[in-house]
N, C-alpha and C. Protein backbone atom coordinates (compact mmCIF):
# COMPACT_ATOMS: atom_id res chain seq x y z
N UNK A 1 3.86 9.02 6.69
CA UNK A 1 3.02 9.42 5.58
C UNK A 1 3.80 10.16 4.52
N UNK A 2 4.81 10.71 5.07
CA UNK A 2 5.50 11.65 3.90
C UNK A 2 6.31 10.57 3.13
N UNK A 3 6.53 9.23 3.39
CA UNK A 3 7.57 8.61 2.67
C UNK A 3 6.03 7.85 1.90
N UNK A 4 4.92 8.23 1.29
CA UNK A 4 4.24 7.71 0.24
C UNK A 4 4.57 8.29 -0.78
N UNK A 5 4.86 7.81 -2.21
CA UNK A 5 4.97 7.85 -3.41
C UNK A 5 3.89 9.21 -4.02
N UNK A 6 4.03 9.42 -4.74
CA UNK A 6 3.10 10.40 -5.43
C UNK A 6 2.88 9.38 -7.04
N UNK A 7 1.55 9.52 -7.32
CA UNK A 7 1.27 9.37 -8.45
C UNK A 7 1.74 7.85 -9.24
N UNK A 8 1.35 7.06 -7.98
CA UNK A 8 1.34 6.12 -7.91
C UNK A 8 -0.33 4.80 -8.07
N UNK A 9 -0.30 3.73 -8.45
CA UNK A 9 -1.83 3.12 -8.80
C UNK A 9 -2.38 2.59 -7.59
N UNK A 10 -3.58 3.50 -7.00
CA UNK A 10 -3.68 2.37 -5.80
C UNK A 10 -4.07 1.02 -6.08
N UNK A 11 -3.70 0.46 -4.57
CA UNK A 11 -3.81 -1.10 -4.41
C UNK A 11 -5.38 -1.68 -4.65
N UNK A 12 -5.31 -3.00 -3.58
CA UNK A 12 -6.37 -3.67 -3.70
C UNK A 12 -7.43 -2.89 -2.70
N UNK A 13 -7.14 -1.70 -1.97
CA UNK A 13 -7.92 -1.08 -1.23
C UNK A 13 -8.64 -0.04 -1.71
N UNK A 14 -8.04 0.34 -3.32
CA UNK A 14 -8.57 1.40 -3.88
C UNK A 14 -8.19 2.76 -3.35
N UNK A 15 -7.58 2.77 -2.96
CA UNK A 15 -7.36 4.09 -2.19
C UNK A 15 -5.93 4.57 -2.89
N UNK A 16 -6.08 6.15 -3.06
CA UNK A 16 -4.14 5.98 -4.12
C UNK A 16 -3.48 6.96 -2.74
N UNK A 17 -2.66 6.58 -3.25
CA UNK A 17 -1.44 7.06 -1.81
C UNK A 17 -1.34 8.47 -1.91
N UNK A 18 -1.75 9.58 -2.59
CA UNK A 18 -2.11 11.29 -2.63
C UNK A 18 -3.25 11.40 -1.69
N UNK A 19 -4.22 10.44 -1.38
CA UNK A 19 -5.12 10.80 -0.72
C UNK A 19 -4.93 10.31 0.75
N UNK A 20 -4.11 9.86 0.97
CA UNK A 20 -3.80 9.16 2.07
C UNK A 20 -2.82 10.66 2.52
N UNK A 21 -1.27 11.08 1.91
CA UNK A 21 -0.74 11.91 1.73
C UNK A 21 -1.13 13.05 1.98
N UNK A 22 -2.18 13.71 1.63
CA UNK A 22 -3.04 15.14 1.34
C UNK A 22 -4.10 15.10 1.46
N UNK A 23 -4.90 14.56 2.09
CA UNK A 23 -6.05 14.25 2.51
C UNK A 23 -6.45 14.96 3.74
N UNK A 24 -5.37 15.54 4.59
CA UNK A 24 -5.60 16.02 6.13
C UNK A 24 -5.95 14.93 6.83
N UNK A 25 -6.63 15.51 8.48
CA UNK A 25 -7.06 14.68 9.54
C UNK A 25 -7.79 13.78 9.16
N UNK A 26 -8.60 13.41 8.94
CA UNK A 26 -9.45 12.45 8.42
C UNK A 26 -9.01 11.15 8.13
N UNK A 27 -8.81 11.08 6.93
CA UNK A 27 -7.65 9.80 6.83
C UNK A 27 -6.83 9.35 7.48
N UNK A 28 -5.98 9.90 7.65
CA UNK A 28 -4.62 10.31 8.84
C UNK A 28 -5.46 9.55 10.49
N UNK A 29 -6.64 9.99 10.67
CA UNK A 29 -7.15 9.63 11.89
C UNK A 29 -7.99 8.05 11.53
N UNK A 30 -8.43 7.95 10.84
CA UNK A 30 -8.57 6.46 10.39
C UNK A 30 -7.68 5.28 10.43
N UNK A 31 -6.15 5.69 9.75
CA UNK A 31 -5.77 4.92 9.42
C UNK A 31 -4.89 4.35 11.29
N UNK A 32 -5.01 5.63 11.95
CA UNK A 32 -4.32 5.78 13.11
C UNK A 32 -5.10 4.35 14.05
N UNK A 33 -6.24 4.76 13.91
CA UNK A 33 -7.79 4.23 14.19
C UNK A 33 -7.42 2.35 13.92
N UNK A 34 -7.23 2.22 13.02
CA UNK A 34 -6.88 1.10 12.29
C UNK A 34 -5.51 0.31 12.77
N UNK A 35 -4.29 1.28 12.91
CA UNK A 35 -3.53 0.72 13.50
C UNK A 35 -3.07 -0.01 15.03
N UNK A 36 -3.95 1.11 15.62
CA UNK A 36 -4.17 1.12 16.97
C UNK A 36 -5.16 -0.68 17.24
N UNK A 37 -5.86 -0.64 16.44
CA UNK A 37 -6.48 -1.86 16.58
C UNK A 37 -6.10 -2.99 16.39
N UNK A 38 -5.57 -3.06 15.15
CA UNK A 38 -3.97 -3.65 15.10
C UNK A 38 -3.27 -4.47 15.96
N UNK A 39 -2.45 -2.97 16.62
CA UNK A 39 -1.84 -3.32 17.59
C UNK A 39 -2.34 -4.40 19.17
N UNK A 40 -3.63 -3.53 19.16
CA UNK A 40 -4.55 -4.13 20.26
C UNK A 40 -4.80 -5.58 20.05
N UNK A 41 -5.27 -5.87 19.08
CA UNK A 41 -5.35 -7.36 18.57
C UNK A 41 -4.67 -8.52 18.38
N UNK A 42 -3.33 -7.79 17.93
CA UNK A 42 -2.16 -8.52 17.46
C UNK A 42 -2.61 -9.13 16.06
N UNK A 43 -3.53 -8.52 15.10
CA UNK A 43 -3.75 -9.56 14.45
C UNK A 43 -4.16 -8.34 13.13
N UNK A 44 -3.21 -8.60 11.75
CA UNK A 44 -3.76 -8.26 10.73
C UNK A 44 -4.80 -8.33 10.01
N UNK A 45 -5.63 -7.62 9.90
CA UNK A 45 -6.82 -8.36 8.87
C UNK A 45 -6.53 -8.84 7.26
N UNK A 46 -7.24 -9.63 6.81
CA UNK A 46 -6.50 -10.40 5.85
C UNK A 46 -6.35 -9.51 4.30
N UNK A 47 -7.77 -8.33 4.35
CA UNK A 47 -7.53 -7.68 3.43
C UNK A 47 -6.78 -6.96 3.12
N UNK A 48 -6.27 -6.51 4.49
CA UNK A 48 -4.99 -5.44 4.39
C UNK A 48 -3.72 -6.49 3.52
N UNK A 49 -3.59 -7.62 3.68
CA UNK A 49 -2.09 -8.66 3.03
C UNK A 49 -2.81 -8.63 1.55
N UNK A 50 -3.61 -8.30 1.25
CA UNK A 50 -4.00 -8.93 -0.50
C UNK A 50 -3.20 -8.28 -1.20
N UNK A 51 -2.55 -8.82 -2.07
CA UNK A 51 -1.69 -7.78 -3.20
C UNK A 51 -1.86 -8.45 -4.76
N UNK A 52 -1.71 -7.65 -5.38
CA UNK A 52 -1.67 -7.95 -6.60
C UNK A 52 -1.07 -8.02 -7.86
N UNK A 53 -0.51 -8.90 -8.23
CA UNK A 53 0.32 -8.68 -9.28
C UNK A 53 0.31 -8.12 -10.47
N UNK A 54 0.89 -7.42 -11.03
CA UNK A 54 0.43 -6.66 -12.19
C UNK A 54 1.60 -6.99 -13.25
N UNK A 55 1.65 -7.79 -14.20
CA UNK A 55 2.68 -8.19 -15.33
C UNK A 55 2.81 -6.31 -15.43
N UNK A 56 4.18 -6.09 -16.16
CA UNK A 56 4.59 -5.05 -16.91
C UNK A 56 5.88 -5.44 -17.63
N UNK A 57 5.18 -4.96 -19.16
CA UNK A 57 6.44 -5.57 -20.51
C UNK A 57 7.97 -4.68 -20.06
N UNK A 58 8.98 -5.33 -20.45
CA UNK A 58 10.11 -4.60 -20.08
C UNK A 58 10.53 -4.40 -21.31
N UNK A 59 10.17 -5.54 -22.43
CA UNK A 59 10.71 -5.33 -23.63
C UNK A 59 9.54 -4.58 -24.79
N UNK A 60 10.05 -4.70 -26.04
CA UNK A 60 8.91 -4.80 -26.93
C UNK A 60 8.50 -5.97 -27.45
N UNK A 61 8.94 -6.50 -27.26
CA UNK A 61 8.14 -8.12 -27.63
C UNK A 61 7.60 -8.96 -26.42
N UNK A 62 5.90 -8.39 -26.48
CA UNK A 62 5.33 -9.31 -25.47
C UNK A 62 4.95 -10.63 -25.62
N UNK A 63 5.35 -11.56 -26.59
CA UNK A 63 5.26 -12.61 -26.34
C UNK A 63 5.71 -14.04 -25.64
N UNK A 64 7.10 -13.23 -25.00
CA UNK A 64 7.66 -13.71 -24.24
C UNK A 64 7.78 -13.00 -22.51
N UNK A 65 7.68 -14.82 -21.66
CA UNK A 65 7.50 -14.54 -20.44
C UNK A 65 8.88 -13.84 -19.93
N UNK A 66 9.89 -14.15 -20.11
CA UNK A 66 11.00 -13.14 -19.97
C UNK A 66 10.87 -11.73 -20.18
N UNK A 67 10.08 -11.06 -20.76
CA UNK A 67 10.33 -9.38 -21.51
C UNK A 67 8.89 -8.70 -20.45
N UNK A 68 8.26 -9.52 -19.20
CA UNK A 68 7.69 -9.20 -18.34
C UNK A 68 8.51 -9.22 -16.85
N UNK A 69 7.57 -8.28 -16.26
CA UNK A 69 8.73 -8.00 -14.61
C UNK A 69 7.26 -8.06 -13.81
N UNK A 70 6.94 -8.75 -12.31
CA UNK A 70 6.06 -8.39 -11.98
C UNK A 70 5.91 -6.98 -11.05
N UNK A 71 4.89 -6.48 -10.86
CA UNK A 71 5.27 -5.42 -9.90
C UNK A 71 3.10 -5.63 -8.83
N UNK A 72 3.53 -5.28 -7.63
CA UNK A 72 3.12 -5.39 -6.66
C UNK A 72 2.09 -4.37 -6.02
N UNK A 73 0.77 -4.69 -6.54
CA UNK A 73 -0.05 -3.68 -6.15
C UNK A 73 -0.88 -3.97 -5.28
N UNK A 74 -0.50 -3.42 -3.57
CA UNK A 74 -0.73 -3.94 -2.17
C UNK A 74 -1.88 -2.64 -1.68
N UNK A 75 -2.35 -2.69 -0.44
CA UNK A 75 -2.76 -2.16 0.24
C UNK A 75 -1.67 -0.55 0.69
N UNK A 76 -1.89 0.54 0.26
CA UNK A 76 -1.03 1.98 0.54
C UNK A 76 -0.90 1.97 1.85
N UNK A 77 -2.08 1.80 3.15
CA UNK A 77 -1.67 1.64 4.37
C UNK A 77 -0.59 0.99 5.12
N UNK A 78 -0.95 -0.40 4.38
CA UNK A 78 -0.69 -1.47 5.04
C UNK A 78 1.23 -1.43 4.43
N UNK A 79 1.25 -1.21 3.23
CA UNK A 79 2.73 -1.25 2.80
C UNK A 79 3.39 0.27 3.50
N UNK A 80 2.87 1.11 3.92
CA UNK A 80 3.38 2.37 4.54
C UNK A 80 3.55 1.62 6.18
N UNK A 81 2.93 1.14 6.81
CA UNK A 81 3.25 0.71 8.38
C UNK A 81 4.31 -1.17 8.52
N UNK A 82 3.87 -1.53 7.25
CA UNK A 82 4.43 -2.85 7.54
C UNK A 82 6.09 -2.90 7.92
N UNK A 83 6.17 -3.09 8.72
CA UNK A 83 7.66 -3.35 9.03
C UNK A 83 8.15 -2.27 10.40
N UNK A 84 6.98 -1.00 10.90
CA UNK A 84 7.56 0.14 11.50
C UNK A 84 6.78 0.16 12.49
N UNK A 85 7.03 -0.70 13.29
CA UNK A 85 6.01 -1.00 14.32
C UNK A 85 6.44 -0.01 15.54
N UNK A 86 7.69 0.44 15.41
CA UNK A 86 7.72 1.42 16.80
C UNK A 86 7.89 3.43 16.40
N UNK A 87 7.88 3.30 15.09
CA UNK A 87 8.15 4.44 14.40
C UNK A 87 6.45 5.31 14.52
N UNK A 88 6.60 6.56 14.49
CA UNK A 88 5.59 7.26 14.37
C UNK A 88 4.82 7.71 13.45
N UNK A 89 3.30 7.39 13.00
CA UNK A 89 2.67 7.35 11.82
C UNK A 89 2.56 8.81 11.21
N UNK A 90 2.98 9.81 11.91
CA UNK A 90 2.17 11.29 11.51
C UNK A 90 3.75 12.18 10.92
């Protein structure tokens, strides 16, 4: 949890990664809640993979598809555990 971003846009879950962060037990025990099930299942739910692309101009001239970069606005949970399957969530 401490390697979430600050002040960052949440994802497609709506949720922004300060509240996940600083939120206390609650969250923290949800998301635990969530993983655990997860695990039990073997099986992601599909909303957690939705991400979203968000164009952002790199240049000043937006009329070209070159002077855009995409950037990736996912699920805060799901991009905080993906990949750390034996690491500890707290």
């Amino acid at each position: 949890m401490r390697n979430l971003k600050n002040n960052k846009m949440p994802g497609t879950d709506r949720i922004h990664p300060e509240l996940i962060k600083y939120g206390g037990n609650k969250p923290l025990n949800r998301i635990y809640e969530l993983v655990r099930q997860i695990r039990e299942e073997e099986r992601i739910p599909e909303e957690l993979k939705e991400t979203i692309i968000d164009p952002i101009h790199k240049k000043v001239y937006g009329d070209r598809c070159e002077n855009y970069r995409g950037t990736a606005l996912g699920n805060a949970a799901y991009k905080n555990f993906g990949g750390k399957k034996n690491q500890t969530i707290y």
